[in-house]
Structures are given as structure tokens and as C-alpha cells.
C-alpha atoms as a PDB file:
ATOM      1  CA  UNK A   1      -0.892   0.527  -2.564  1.00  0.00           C
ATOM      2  CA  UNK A   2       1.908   0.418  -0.316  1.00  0.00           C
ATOM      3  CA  UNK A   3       6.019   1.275  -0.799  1.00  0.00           C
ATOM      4  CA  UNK A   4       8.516  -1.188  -0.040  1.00  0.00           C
ATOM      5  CA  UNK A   5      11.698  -0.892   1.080  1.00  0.00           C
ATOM      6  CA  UNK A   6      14.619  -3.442   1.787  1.00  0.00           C
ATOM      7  CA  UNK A   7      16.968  -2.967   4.710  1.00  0.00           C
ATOM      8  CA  UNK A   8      20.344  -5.439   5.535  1.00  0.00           C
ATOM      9  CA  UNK A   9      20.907  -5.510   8.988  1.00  0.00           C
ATOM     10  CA  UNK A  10      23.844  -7.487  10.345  1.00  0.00           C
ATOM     11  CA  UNK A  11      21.963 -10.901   9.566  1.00  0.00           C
ATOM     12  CA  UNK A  12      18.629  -9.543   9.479  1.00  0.00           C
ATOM     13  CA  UNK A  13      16.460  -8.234   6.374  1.00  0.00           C
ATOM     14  CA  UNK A  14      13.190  -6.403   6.861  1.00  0.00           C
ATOM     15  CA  UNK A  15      10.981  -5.501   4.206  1.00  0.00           C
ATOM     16  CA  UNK A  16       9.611  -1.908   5.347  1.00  0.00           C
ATOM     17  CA  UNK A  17       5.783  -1.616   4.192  1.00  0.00           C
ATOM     18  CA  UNK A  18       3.543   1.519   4.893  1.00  0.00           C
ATOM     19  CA  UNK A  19       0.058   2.445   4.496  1.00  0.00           C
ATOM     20  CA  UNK A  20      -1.325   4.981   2.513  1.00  0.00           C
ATOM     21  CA  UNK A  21      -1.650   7.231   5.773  1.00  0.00           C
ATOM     22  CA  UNK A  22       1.925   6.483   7.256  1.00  0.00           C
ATOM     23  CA  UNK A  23       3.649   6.960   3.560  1.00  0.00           C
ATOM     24  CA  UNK A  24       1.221  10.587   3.780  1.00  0.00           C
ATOM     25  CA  UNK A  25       2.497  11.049   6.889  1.00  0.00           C
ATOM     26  CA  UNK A  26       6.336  10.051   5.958  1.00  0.00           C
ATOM     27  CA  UNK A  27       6.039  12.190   2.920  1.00  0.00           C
ATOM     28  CA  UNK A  28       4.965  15.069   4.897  1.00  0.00           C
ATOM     29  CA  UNK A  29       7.920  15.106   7.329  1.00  0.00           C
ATOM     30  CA  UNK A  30      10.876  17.199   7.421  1.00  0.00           C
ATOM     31  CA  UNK A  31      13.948  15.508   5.455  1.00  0.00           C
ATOM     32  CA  UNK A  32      16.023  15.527   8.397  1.00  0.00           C
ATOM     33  CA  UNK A  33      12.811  13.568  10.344  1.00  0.00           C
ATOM     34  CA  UNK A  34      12.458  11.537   7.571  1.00  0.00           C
ATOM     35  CA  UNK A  35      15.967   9.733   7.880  1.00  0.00           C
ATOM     36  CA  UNK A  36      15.920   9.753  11.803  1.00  0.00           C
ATOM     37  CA  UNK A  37      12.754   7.414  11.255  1.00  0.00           C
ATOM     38  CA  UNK A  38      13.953   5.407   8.544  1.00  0.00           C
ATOM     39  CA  UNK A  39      16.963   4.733  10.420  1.00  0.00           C
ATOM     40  CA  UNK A  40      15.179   3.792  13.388  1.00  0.00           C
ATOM     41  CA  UNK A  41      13.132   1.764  11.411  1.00  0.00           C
ATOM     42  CA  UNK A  42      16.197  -0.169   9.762  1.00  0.00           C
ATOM     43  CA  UNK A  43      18.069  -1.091  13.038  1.00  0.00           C
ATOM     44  CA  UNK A  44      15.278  -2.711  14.258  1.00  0.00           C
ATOM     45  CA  UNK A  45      15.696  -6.538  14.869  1.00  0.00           C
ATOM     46  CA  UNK A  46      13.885  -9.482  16.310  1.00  0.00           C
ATOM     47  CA  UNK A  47      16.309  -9.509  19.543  1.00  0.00           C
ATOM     48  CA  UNK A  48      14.879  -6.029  19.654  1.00  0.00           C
ATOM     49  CA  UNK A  49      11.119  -6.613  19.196  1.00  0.00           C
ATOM     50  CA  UNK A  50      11.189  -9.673  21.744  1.00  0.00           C
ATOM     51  CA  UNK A  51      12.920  -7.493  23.986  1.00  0.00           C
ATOM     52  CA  UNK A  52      12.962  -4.744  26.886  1.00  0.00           C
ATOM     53  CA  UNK A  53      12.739  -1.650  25.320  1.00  0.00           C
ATOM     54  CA  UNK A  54      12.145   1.804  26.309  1.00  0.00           C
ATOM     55  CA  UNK A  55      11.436   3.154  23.101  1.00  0.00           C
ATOM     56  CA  UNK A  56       9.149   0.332  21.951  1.00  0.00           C
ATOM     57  CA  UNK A  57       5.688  -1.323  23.396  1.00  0.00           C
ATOM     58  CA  UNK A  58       3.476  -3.721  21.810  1.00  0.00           C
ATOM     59  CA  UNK A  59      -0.496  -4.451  22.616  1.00  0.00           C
ATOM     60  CA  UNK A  60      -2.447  -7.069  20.793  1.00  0.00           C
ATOM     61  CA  UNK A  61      -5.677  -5.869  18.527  1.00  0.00           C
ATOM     62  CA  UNK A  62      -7.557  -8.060  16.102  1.00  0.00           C
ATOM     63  CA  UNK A  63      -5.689 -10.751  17.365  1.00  0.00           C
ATOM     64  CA  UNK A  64      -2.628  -9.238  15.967  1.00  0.00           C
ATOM     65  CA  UNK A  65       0.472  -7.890  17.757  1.00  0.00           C
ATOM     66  CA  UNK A  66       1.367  -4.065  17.117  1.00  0.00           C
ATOM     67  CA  UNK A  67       4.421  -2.085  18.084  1.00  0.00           C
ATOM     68  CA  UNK A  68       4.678   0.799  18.887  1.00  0.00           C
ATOM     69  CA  UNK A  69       8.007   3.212  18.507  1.00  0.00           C
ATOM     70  CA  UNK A  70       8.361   6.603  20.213  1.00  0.00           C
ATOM     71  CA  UNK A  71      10.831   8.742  17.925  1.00  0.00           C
ATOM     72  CA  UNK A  72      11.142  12.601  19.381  1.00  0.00           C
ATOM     73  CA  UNK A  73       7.587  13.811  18.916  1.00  0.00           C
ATOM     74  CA  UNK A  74       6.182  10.754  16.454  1.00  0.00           C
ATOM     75  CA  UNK A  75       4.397   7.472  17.244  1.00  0.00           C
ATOM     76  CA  UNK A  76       5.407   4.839  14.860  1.00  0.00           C
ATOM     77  CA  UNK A  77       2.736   1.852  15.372  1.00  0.00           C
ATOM     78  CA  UNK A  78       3.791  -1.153  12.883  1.00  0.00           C
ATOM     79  CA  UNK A  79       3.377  -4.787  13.019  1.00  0.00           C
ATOM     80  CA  UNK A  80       6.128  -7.687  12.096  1.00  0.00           C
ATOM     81  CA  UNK A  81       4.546 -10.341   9.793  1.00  0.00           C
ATOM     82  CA  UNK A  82       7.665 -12.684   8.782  1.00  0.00           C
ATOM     83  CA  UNK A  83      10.432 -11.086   7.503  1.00  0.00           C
ATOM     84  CA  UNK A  84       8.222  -7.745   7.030  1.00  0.00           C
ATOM     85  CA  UNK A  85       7.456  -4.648   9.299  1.00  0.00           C
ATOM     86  CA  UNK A  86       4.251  -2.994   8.346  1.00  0.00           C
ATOM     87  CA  UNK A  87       3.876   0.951   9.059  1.00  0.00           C
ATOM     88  CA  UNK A  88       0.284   1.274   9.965  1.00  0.00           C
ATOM     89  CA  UNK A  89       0.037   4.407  11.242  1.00  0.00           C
ATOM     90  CA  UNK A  90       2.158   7.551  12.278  1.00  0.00           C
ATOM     91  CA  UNK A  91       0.713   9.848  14.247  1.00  0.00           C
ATOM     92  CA  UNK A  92       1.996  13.281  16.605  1.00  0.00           C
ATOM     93  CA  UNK A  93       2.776  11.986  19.740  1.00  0.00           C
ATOM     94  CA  UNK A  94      -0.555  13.457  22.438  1.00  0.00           C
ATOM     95  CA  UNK A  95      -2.773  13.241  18.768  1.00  0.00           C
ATOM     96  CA  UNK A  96      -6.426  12.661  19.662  1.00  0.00           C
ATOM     97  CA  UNK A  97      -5.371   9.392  17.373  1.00  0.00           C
ATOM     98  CA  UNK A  98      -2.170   8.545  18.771  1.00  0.00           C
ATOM     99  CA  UNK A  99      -4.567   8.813  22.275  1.00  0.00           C
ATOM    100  CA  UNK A 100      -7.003   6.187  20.817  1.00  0.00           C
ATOM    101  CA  UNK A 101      -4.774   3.820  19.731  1.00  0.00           C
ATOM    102  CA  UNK A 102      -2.499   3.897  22.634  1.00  0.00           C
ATOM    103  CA  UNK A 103      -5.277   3.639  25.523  1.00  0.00           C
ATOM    104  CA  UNK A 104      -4.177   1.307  27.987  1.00  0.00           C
ATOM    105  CA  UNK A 105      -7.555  -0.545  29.357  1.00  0.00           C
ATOM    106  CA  UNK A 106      -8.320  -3.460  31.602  1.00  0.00           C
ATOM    107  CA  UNK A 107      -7.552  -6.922  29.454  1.00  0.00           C
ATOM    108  CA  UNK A 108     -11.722  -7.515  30.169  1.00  0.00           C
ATOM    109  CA  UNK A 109     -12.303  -4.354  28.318  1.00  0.00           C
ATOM    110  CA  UNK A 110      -9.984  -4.567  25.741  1.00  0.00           C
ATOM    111  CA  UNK A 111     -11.377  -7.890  25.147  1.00  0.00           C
ATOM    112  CA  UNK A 112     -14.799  -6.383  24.352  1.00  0.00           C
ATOM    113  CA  UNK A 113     -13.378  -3.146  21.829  1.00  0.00           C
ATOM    114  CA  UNK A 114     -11.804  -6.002  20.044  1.00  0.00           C
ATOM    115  CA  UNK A 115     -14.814  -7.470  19.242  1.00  0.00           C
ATOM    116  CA  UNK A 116     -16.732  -4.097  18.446  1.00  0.00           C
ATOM    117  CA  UNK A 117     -15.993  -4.024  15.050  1.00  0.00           C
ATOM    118  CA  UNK A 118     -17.183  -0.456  14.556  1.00  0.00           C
ATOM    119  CA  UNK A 119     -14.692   0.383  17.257  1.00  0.00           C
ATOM    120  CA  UNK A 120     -11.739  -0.454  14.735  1.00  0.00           C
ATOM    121  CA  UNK A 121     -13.694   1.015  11.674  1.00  0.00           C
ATOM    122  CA  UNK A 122     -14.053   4.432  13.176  1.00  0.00           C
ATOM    123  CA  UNK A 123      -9.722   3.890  14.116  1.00  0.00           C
ATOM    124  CA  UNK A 124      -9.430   3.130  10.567  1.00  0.00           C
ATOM    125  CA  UNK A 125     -11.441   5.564   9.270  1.00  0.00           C
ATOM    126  CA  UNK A 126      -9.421   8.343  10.999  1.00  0.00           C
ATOM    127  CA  UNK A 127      -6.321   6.696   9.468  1.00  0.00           C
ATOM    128  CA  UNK A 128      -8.096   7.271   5.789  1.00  0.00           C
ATOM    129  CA  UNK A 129      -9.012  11.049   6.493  1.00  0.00           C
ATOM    130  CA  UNK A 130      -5.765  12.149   7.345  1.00  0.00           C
END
């Protein structure tokens, strides 16, 4: 189950998507932290995402490319699939799961985690205890 949301930016429109642990997390935030991220989220574009950005990275796992935006102490880790950016996860910034999705390894070992499939299932599996 996941909540959508439409944003109209200049000539851009996102569809905002979230999992069940980043709409937990969302829900959970202060109202004030709750619009700073939403309107983070919303002035994203695709200039921005194929960009230089200090306040945005991106990795590839499963083959997929995530983001990753840094907003005061939260970790925002999404991924763009056509016109739609998918919230997987927010997480505390220095979280013991902020720590394991952000590790920065060699390509060659990287490589290997992304073929350890219990690897991922233990990542998601955190995600679904929150």
C-alpha cells in the first residue's frame, strides 16, 4: 500500500510514492519536518537528479539507481522510475540503517552484496520492523 502524491513543478510532474516504512517514518515527524521534506521532495527535477549536487548522491543496487537526499538530520533514499519518485526508506542520519545502506565499498565488492540476496533481505527486513 503506498500514498501518492502529485507535485507541478515548472514543467515537471512527479508522482511522490512511499513505502510503508518511509510513510511510518513521514507520519512520525514533526509537522514543521514534515513540510521541509515534502518541499524538498517537490522541487526536485531531472536537471537536478542528473546533476552535481551536494545534497543528493546516488549508488546502484539490484541493478537499480537510488538517491539519496540529506535534509538536516534525515536520509531520504528514493528512486525515479518515469515520471515517479519512490520513497524507500527514511532513516536518522548516523542510524545503524542509514550506515548499511549508505556504505561506500569497492565496485568488486559491491558487485558481490548485490548478488547476496540475503544481504538485501536482512536491509529489507529492517525497513519492515521499524
Amino acid at each position: 500500500m503506498s500514498l501518492e502524491n502529485f507535485f507541478l513543478l515548472n514543467d515537471n510532474m512527479f508522482q511522490l510514492t512511499f513505502s510503508e516504512q518511509s510513510l511510518d517514518e513521514l507520519n512520525s515527524l514533526h509537522q514543521s519536518e514534515q513540510l521541509e521534506l515534502m518541499d524538498k521532495l517537490s522541487s526536485l527535477t531531472n536537471e537536478i537528479l542528473s546533476g552535481e549536487n551536494s545534497s543528493i548522491g546516488s549508488f546502484v543496487r539490484k541493478g537499480k539507481i537510488f538517491y539519496r537526499l540529506r535534509i538536516a538530520d534525515l536520509r531520504v533514499y528514493f528512486e525515479k522510475v518515469d515520471i515517479s519518485l519512490h520513497c524507500h526508506f527514511i532513516l536518522q542520519k548516523n542510524s545503524l540503517n542509514d550506515f548499511l545502506i549508505r556504505c561506500k565499498m569497492p565496485a568488486s565488492d559491491d558487485a558481490v552484496l548485490e548478488n547476496h540476496k540475503s544481504f538485501w533481505d536482512y536491509l529489507e527486513s529492517l525497513a519492515k520492523n521499524k
